[in-house]
PDB file of N, CA and C in Angstrom:
ATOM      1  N   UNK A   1     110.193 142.725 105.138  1.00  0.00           N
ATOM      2  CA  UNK A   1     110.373 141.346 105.525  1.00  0.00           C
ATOM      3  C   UNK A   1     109.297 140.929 106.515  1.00  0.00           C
ATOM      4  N   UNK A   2     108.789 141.901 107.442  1.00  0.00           N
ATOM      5  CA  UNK A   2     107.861 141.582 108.291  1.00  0.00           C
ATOM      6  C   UNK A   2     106.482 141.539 108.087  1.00  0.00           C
ATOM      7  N   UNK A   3     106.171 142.187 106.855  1.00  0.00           N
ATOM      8  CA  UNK A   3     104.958 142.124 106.128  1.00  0.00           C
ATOM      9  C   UNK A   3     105.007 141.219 105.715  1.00  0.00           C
ATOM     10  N   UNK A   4     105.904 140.541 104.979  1.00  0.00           N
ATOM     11  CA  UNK A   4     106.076 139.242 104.019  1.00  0.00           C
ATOM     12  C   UNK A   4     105.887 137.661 105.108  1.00  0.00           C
ATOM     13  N   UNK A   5     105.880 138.174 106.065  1.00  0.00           N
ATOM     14  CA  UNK A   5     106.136 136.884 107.333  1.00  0.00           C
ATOM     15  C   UNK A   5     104.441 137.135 107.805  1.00  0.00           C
ATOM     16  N   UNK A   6     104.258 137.835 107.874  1.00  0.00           N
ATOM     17  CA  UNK A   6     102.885 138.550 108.137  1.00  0.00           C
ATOM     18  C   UNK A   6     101.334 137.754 107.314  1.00  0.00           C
ATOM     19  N   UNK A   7     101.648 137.812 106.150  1.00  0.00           N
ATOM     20  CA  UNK A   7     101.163 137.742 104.768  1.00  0.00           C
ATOM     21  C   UNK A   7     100.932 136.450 104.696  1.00  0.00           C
ATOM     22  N   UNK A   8     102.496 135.594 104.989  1.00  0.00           N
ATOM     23  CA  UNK A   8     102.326 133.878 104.696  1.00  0.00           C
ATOM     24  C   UNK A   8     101.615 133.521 105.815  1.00  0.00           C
ATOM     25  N   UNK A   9     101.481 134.278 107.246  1.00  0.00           N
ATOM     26  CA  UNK A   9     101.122 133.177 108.204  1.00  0.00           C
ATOM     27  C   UNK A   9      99.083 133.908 108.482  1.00  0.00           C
ATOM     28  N   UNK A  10      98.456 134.789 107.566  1.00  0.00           N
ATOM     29  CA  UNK A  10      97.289 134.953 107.320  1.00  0.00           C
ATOM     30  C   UNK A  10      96.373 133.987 106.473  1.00  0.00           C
ATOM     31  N   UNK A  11      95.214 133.639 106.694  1.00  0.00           N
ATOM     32  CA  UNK A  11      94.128 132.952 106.600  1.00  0.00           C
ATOM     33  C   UNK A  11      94.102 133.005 104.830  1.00  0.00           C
ATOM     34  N   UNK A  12      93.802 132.538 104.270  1.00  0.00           N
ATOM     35  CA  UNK A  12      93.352 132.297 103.120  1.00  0.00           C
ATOM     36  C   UNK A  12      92.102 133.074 102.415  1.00  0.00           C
ATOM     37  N   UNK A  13      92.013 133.549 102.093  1.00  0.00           N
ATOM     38  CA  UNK A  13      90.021 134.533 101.637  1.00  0.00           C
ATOM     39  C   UNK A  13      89.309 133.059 101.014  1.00  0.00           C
ATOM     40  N   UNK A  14      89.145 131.716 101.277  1.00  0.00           N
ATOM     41  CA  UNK A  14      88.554 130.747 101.095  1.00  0.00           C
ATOM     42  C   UNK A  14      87.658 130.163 102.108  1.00  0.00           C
ATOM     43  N   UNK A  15      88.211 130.280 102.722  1.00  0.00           N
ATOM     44  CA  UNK A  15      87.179 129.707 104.804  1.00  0.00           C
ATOM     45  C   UNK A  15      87.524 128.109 104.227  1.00  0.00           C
ATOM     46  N   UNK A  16      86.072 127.478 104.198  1.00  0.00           N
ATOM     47  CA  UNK A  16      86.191 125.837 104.769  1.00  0.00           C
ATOM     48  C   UNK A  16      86.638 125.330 103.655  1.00  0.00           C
ATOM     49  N   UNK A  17      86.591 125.762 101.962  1.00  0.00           N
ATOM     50  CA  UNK A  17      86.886 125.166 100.867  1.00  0.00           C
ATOM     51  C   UNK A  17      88.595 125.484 100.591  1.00  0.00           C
ATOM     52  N   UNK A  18      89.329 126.000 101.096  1.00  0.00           N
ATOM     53  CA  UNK A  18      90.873 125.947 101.250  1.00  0.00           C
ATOM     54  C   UNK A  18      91.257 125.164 102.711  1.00  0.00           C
ATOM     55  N   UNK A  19      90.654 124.737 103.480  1.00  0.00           N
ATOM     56  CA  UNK A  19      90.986 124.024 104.148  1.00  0.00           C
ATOM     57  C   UNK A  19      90.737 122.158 103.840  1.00  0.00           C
ATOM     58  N   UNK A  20      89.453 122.090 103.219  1.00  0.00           N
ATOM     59  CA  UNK A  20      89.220 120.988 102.798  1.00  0.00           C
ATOM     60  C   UNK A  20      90.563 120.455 101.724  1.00  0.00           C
ATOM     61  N   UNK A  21      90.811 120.945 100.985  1.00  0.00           N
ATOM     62  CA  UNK A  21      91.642 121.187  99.963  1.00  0.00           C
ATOM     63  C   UNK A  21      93.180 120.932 100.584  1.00  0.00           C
ATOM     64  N   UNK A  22      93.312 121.926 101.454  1.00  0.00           N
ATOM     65  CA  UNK A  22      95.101 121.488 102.267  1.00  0.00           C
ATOM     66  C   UNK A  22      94.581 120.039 102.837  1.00  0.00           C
ATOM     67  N   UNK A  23      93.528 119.460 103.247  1.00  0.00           N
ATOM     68  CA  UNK A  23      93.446 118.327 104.057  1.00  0.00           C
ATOM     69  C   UNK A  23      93.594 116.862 103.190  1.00  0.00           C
ATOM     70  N   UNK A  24      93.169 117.598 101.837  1.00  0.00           N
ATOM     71  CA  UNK A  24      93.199 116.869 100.395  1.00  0.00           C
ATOM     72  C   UNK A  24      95.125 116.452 100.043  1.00  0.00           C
ATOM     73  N   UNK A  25      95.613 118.159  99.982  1.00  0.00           N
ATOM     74  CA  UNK A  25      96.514 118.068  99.715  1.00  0.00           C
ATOM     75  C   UNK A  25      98.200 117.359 101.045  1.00  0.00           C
ATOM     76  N   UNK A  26      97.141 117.282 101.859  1.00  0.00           N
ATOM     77  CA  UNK A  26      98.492 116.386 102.573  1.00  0.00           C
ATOM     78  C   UNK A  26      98.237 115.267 103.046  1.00  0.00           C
ATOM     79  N   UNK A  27      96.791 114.467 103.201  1.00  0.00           N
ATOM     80  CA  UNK A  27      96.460 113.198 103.031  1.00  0.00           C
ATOM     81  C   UNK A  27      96.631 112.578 102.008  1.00  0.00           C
ATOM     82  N   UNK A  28      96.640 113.133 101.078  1.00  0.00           N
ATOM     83  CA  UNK A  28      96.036 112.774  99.359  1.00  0.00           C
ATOM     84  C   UNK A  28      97.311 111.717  99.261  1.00  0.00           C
ATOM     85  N   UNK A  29      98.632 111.959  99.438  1.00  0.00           N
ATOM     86  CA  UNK A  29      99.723 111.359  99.145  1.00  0.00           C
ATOM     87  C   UNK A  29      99.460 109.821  99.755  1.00  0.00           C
ATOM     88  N   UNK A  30      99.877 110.493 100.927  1.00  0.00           N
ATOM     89  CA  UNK A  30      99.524 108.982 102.205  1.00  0.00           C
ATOM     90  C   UNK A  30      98.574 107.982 101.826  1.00  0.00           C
ATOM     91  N   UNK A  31      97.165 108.572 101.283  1.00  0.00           N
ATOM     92  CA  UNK A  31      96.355 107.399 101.010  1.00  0.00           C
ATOM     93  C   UNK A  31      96.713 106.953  99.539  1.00  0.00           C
ATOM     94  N   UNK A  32      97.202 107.361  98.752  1.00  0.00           N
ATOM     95  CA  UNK A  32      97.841 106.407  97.573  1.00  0.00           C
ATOM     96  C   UNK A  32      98.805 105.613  97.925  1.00  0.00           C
ATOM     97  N   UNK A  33      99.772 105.998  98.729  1.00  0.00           N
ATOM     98  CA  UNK A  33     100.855 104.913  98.808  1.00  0.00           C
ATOM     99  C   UNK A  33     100.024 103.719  99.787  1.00  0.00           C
ATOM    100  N   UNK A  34      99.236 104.046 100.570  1.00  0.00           N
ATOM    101  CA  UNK A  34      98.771 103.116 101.019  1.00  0.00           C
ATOM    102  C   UNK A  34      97.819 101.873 100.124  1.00  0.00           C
ATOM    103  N   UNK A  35      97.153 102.219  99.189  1.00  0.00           N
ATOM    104  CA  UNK A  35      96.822 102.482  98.472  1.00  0.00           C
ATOM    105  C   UNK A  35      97.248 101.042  97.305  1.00  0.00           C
ATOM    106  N   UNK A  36      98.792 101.677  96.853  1.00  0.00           N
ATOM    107  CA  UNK A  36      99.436 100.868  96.163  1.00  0.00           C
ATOM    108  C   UNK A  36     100.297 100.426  97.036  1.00  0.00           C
ATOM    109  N   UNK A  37     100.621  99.962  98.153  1.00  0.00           N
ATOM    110  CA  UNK A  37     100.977  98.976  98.886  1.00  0.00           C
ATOM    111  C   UNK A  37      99.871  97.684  99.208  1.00  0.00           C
ATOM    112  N   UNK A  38      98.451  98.328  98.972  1.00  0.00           N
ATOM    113  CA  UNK A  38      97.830  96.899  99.163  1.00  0.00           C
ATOM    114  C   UNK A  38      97.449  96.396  98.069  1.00  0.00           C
ATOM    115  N   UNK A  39      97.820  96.971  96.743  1.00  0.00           N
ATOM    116  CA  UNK A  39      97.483  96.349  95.125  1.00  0.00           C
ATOM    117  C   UNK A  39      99.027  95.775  95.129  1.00  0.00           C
ATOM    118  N   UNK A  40     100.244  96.164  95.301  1.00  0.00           N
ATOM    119  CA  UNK A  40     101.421  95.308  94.946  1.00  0.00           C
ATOM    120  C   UNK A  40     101.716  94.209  95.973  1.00  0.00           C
ATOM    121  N   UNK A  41     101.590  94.904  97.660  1.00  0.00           N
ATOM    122  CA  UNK A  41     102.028  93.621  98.466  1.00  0.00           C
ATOM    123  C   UNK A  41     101.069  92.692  98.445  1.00  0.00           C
ATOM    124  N   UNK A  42      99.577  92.997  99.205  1.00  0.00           N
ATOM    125  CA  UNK A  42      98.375  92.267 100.027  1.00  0.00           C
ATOM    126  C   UNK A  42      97.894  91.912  98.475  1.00  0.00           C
ATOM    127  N   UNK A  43      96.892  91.873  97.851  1.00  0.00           N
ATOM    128  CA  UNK A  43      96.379  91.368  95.977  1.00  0.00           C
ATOM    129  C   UNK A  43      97.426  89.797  96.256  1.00  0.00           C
ATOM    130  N   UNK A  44      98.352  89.821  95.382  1.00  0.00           N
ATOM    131  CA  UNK A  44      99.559  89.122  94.963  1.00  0.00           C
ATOM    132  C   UNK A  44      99.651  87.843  96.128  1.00  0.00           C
ATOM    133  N   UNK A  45      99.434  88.091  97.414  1.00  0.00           N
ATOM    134  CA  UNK A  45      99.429  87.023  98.700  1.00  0.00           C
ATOM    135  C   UNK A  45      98.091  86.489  99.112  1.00  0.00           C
ATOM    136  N   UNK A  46      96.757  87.472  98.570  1.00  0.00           N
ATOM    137  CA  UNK A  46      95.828  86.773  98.646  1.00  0.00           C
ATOM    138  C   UNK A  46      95.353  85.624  97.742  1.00  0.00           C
ATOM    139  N   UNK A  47      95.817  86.297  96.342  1.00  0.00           N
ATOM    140  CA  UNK A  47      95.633  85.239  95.601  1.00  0.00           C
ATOM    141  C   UNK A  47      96.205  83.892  95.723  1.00  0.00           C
ATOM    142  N   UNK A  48      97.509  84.474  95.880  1.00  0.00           N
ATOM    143  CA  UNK A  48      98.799  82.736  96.059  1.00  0.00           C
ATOM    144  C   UNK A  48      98.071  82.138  97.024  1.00  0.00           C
ATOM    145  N   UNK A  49      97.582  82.740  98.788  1.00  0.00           N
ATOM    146  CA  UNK A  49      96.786  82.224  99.392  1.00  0.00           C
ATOM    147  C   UNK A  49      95.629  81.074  99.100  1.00  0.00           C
ATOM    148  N   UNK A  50      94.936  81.488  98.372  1.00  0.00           N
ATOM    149  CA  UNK A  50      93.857  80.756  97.540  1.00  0.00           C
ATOM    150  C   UNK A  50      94.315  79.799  96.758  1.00  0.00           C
ATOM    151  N   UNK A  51      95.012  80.015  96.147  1.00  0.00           N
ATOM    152  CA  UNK A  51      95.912  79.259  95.436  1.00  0.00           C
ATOM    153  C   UNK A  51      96.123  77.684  95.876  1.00  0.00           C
ATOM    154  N   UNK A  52      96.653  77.883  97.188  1.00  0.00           N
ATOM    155  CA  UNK A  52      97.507  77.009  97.567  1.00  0.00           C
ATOM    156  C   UNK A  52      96.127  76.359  98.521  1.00  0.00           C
ATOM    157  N   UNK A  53      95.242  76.933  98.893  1.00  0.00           N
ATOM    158  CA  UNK A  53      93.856  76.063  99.565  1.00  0.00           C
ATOM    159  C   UNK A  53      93.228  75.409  98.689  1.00  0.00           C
ATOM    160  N   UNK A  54      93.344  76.175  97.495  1.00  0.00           N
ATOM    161  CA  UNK A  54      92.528  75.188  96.341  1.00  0.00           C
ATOM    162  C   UNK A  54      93.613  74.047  95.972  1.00  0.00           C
ATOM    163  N   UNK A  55      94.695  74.240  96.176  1.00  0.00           N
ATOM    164  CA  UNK A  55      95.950  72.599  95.481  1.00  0.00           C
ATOM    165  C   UNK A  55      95.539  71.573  97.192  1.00  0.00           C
ATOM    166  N   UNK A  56      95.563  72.444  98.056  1.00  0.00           N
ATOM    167  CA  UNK A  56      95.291  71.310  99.116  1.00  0.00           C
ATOM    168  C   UNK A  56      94.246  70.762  98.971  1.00  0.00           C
ATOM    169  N   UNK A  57      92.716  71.732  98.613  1.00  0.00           N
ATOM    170  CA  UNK A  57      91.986  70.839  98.588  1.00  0.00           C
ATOM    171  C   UNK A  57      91.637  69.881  97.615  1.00  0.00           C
ATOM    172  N   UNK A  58      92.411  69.947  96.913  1.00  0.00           N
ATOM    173  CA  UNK A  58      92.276  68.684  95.184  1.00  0.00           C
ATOM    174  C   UNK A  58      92.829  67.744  95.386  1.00  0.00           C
ATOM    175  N   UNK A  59      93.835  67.566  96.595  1.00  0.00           N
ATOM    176  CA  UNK A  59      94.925  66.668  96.904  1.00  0.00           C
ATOM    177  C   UNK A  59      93.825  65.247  96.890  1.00  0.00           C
ATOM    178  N   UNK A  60      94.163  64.380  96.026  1.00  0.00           N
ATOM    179  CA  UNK A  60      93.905  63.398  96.122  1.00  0.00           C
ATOM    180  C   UNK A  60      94.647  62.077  96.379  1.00  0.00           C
ATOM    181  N   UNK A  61      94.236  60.876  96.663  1.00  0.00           N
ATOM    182  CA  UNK A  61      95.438  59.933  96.848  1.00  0.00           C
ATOM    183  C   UNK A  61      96.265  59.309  95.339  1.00  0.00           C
ATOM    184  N   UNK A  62      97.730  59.123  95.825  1.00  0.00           N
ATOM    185  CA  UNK A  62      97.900  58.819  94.264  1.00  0.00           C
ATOM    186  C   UNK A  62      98.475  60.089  93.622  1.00  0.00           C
ATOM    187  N   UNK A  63      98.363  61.115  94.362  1.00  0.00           N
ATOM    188  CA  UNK A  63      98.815  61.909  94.034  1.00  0.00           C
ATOM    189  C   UNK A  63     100.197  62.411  94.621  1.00  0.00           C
ATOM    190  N   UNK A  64     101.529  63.136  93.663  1.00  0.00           N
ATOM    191  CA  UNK A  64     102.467  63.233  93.967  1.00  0.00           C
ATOM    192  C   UNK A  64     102.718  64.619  94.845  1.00  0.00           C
ATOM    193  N   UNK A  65     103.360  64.653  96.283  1.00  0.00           N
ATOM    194  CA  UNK A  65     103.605  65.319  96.885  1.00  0.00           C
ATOM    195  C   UNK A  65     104.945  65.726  97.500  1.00  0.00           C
ATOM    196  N   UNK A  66     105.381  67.093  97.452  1.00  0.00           N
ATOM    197  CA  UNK A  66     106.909  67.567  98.225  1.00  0.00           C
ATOM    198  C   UNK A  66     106.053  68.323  99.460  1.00  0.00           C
ATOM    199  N   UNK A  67     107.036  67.874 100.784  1.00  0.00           N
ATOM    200  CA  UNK A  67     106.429  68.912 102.051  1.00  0.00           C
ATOM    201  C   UNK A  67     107.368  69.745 102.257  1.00  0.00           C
ATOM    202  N   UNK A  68     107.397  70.738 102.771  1.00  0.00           N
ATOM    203  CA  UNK A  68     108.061  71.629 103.425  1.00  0.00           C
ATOM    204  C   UNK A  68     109.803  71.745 103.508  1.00  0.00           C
ATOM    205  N   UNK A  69     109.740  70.274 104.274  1.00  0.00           N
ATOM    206  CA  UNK A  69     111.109  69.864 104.387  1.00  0.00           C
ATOM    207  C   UNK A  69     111.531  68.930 103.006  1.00  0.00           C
ATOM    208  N   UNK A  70     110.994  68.930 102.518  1.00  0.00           N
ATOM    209  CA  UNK A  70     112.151  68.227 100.982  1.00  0.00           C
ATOM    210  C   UNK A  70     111.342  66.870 101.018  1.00  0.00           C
ATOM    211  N   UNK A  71     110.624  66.517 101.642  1.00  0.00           N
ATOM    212  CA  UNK A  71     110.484  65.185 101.292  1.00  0.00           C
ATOM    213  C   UNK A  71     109.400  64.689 100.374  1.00  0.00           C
ATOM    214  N   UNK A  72     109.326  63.834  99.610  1.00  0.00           N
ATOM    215  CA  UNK A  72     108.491  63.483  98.408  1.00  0.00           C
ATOM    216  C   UNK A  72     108.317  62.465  98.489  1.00  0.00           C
ATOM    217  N   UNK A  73     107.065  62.080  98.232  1.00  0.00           N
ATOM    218  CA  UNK A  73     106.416  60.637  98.478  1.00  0.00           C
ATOM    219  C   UNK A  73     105.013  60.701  97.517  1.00  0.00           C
ATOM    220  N   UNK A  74     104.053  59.617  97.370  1.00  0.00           N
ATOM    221  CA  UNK A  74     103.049  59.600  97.216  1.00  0.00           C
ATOM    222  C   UNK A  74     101.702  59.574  98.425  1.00  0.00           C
ATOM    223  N   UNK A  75     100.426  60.115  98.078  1.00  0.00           N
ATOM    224  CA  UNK A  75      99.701  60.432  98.845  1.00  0.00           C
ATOM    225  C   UNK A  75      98.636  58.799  99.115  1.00  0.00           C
ATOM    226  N   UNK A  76      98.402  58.788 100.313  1.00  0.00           N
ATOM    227  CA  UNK A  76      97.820  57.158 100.320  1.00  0.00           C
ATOM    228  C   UNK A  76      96.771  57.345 100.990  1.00  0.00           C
ATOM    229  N   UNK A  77      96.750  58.523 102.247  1.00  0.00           N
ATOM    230  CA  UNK A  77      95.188  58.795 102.582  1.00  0.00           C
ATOM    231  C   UNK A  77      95.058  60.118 103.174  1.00  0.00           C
ATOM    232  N   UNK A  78      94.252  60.830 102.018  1.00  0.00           N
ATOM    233  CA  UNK A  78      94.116  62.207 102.724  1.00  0.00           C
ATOM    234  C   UNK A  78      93.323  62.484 103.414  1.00  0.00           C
ATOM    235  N   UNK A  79      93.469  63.316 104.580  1.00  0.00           N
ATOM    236  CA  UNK A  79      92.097  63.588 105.827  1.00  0.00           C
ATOM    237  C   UNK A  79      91.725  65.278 105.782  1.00  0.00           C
ATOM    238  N   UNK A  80      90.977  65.268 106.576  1.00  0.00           N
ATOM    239  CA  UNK A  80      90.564  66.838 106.178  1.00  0.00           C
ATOM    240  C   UNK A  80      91.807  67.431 107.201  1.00  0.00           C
ATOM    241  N   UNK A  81      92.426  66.994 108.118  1.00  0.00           N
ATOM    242  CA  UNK A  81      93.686  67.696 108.660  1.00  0.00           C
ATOM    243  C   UNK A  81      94.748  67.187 108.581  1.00  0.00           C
ATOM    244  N   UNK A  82      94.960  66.144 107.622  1.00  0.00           N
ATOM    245  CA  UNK A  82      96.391  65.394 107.730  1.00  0.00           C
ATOM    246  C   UNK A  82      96.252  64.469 106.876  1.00  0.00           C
ATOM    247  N   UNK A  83      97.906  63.881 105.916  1.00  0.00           N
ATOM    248  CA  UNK A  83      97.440  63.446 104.979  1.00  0.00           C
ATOM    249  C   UNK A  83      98.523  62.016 105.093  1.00  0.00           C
ATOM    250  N   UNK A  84      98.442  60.708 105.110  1.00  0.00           N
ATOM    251  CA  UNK A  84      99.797  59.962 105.187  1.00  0.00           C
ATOM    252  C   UNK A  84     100.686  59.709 103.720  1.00  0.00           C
ATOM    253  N   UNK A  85     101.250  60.239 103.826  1.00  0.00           N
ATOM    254  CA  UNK A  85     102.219  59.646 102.549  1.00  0.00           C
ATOM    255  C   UNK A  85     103.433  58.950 102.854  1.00  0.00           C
ATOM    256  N   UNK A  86     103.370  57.847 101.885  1.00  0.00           N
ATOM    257  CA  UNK A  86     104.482  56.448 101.271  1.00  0.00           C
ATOM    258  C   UNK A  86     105.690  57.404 100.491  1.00  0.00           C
ATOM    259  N   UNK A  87     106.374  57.301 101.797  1.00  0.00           N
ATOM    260  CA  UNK A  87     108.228  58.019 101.024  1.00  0.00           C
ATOM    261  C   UNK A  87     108.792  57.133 100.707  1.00  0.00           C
ATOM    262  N   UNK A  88     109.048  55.631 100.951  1.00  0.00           N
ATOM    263  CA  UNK A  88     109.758  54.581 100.277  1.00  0.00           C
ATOM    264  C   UNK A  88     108.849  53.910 100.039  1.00  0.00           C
ATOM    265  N   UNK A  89     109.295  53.288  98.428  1.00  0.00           N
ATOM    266  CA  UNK A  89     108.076  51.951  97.822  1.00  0.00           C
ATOM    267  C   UNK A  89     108.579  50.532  97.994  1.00  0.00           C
ATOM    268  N   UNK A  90     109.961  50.113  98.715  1.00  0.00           N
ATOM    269  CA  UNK A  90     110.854  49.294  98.618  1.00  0.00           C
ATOM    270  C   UNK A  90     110.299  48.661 100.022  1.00  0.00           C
ATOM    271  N   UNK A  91     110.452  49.586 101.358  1.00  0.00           N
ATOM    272  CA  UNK A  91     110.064  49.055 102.707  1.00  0.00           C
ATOM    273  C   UNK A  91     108.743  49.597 102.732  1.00  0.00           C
ATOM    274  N   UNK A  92     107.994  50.383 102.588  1.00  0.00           N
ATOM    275  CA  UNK A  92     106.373  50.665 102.816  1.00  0.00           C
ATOM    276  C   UNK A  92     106.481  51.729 103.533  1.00  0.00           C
ATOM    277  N   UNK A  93     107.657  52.725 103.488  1.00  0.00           N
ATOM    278  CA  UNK A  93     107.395  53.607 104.241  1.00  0.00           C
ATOM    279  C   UNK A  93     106.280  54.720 104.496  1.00  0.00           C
ATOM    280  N   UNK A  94     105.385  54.624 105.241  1.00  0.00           N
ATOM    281  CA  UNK A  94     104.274  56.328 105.512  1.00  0.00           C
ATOM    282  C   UNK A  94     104.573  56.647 106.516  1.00  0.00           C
ATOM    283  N   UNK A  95     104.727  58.006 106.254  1.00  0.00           N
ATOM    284  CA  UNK A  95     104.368  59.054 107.451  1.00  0.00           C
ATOM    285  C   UNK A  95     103.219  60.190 107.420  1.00  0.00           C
ATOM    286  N   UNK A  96     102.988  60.482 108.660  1.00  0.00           N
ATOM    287  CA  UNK A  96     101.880  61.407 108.670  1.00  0.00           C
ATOM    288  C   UNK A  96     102.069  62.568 108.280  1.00  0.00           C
ATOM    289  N   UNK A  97     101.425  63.443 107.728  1.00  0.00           N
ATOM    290  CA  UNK A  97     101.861  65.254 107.756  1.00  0.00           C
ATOM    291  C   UNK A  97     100.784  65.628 107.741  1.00  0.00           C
ATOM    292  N   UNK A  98     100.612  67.086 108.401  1.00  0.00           N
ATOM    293  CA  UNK A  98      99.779  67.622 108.821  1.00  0.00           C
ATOM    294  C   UNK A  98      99.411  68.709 106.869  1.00  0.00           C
ATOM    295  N   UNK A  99      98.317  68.728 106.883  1.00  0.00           N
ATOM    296  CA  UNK A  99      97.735  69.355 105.881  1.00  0.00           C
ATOM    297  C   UNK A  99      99.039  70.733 105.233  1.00  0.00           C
ATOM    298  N   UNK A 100      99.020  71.843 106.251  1.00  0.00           N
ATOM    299  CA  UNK A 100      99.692  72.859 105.825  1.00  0.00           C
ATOM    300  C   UNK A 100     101.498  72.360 105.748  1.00  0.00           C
ATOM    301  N   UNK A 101     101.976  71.489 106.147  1.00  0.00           N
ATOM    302  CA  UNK A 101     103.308  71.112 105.313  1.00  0.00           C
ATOM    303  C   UNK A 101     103.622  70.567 104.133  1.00  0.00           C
ATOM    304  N   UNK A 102     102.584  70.192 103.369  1.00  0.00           N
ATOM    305  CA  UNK A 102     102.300  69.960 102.477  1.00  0.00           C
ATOM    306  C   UNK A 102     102.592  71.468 101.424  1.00  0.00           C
ATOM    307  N   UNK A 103     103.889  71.334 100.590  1.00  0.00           N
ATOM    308  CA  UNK A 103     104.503  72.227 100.276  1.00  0.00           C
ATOM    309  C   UNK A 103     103.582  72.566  98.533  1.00  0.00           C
ATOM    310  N   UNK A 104     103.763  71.232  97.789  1.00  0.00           N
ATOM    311  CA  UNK A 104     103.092  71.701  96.234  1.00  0.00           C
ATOM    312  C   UNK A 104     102.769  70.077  96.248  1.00  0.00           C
ATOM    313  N   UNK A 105     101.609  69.891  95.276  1.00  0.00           N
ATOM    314  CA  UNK A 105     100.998  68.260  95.020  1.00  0.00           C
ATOM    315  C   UNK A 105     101.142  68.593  93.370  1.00  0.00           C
ATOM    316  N   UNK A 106     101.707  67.245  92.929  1.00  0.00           N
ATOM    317  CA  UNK A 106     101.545  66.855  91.371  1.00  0.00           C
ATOM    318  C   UNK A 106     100.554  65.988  91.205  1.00  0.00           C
ATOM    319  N   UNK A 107      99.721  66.514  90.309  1.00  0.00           N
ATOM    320  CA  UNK A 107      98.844  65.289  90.205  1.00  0.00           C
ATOM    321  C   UNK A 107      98.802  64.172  89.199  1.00  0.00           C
ATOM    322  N   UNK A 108      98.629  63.015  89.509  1.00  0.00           N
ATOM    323  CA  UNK A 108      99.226  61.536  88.726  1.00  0.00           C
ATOM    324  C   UNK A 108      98.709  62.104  87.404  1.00  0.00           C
ATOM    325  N   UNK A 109      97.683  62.352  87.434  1.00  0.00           N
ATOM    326  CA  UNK A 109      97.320  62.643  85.983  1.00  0.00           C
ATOM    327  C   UNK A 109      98.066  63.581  84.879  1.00  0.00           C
ATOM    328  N   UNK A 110      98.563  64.731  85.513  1.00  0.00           N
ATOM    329  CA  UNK A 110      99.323  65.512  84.921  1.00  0.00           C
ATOM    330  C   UNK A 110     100.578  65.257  84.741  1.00  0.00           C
ATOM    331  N   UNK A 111     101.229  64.339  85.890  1.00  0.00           N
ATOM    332  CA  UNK A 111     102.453  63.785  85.235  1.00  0.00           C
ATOM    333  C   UNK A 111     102.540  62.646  84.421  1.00  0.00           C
ATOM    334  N   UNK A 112     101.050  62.247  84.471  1.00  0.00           N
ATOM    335  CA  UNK A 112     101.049  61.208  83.119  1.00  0.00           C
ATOM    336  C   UNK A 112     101.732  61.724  81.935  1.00  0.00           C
ATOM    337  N   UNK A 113     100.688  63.216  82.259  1.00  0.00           N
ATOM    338  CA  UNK A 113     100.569  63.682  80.430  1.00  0.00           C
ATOM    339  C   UNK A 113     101.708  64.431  80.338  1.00  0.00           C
ATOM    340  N   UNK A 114     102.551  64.784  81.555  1.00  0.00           N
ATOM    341  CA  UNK A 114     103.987  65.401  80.997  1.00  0.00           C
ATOM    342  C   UNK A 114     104.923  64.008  80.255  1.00  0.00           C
ATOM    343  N   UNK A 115     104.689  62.972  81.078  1.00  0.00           N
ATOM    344  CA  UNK A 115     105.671  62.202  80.789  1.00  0.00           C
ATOM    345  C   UNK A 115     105.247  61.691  78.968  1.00  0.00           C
ATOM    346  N   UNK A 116     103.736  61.761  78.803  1.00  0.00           N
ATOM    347  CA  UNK A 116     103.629  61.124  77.464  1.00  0.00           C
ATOM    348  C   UNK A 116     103.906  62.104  76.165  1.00  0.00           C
ATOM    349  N   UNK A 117     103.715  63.781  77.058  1.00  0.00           N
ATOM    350  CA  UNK A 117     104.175  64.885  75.817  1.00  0.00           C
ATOM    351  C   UNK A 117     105.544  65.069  75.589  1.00  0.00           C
ATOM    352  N   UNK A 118     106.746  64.310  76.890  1.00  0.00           N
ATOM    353  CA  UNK A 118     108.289  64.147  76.662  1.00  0.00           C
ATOM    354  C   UNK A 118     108.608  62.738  75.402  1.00  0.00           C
ATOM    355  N   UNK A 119     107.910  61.827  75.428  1.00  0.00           N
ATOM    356  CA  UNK A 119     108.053  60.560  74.620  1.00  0.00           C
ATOM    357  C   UNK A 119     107.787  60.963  72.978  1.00  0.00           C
ATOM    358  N   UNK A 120     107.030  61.827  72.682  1.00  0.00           N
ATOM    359  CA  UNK A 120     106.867  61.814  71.611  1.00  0.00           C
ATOM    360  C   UNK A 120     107.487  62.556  70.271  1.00  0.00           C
TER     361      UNK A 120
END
């Protein structure tokens, strides 16, 4: 038994190429999961990221907008940090919002063409 305890806790007949190798074999794991934590989480949020800078920056006026908090209106003047939109067409209502509450924009054009591909 004491040979056998002996035996496991002796050096390897490899020197630096069995050590490289254990350094392989117990990093090796760690850097894959790391690995595929930034292809499933970080990928997937950069893109949506982009995503959503490119819909802000297309925002044009005339165009249909929901912010953050639920509210929907049309767009009447967009600024490079803030955009006013008309929530009632009855009293003239605008209010201001700041660029990033600006939740998703429809654009007039595309709900043209939804509304003319429902008619037919």
């Amino acid at each position: 038994m004491i040979e056998f305890l002996a035996q496991a806790t002796t050096a390897p007949a490899g020197g630096a190429d069995s050590s490289a190798y254990n350094m392989l074999h117990v990093w090796g794991p760690l850097i894959f999961i790391c690995l595929m934590m930034y292809v499933v989480l970080l990928l997937p949020k950069r893109r949506q990221d982009k995503q959503r800078k490119q819909m802000l920056n297309e925002m044009k006026r005339g165009d249909e907008v929901q912010t953050i908090g639920g509210i929907i209106g049309k767009v009447v003047d967009p600024r490079e940090d803030r955009v006013l939109v008309k929530v009632d067409e009855s009293s003239n209502t605008k209010i201001w919002f700041s660029r990033s509450a600006i939740a998703s924009v429809t654009a007039e054009d595309a709900k043209d063409a939804k509304a003319a591909a429902t008619t037919k």
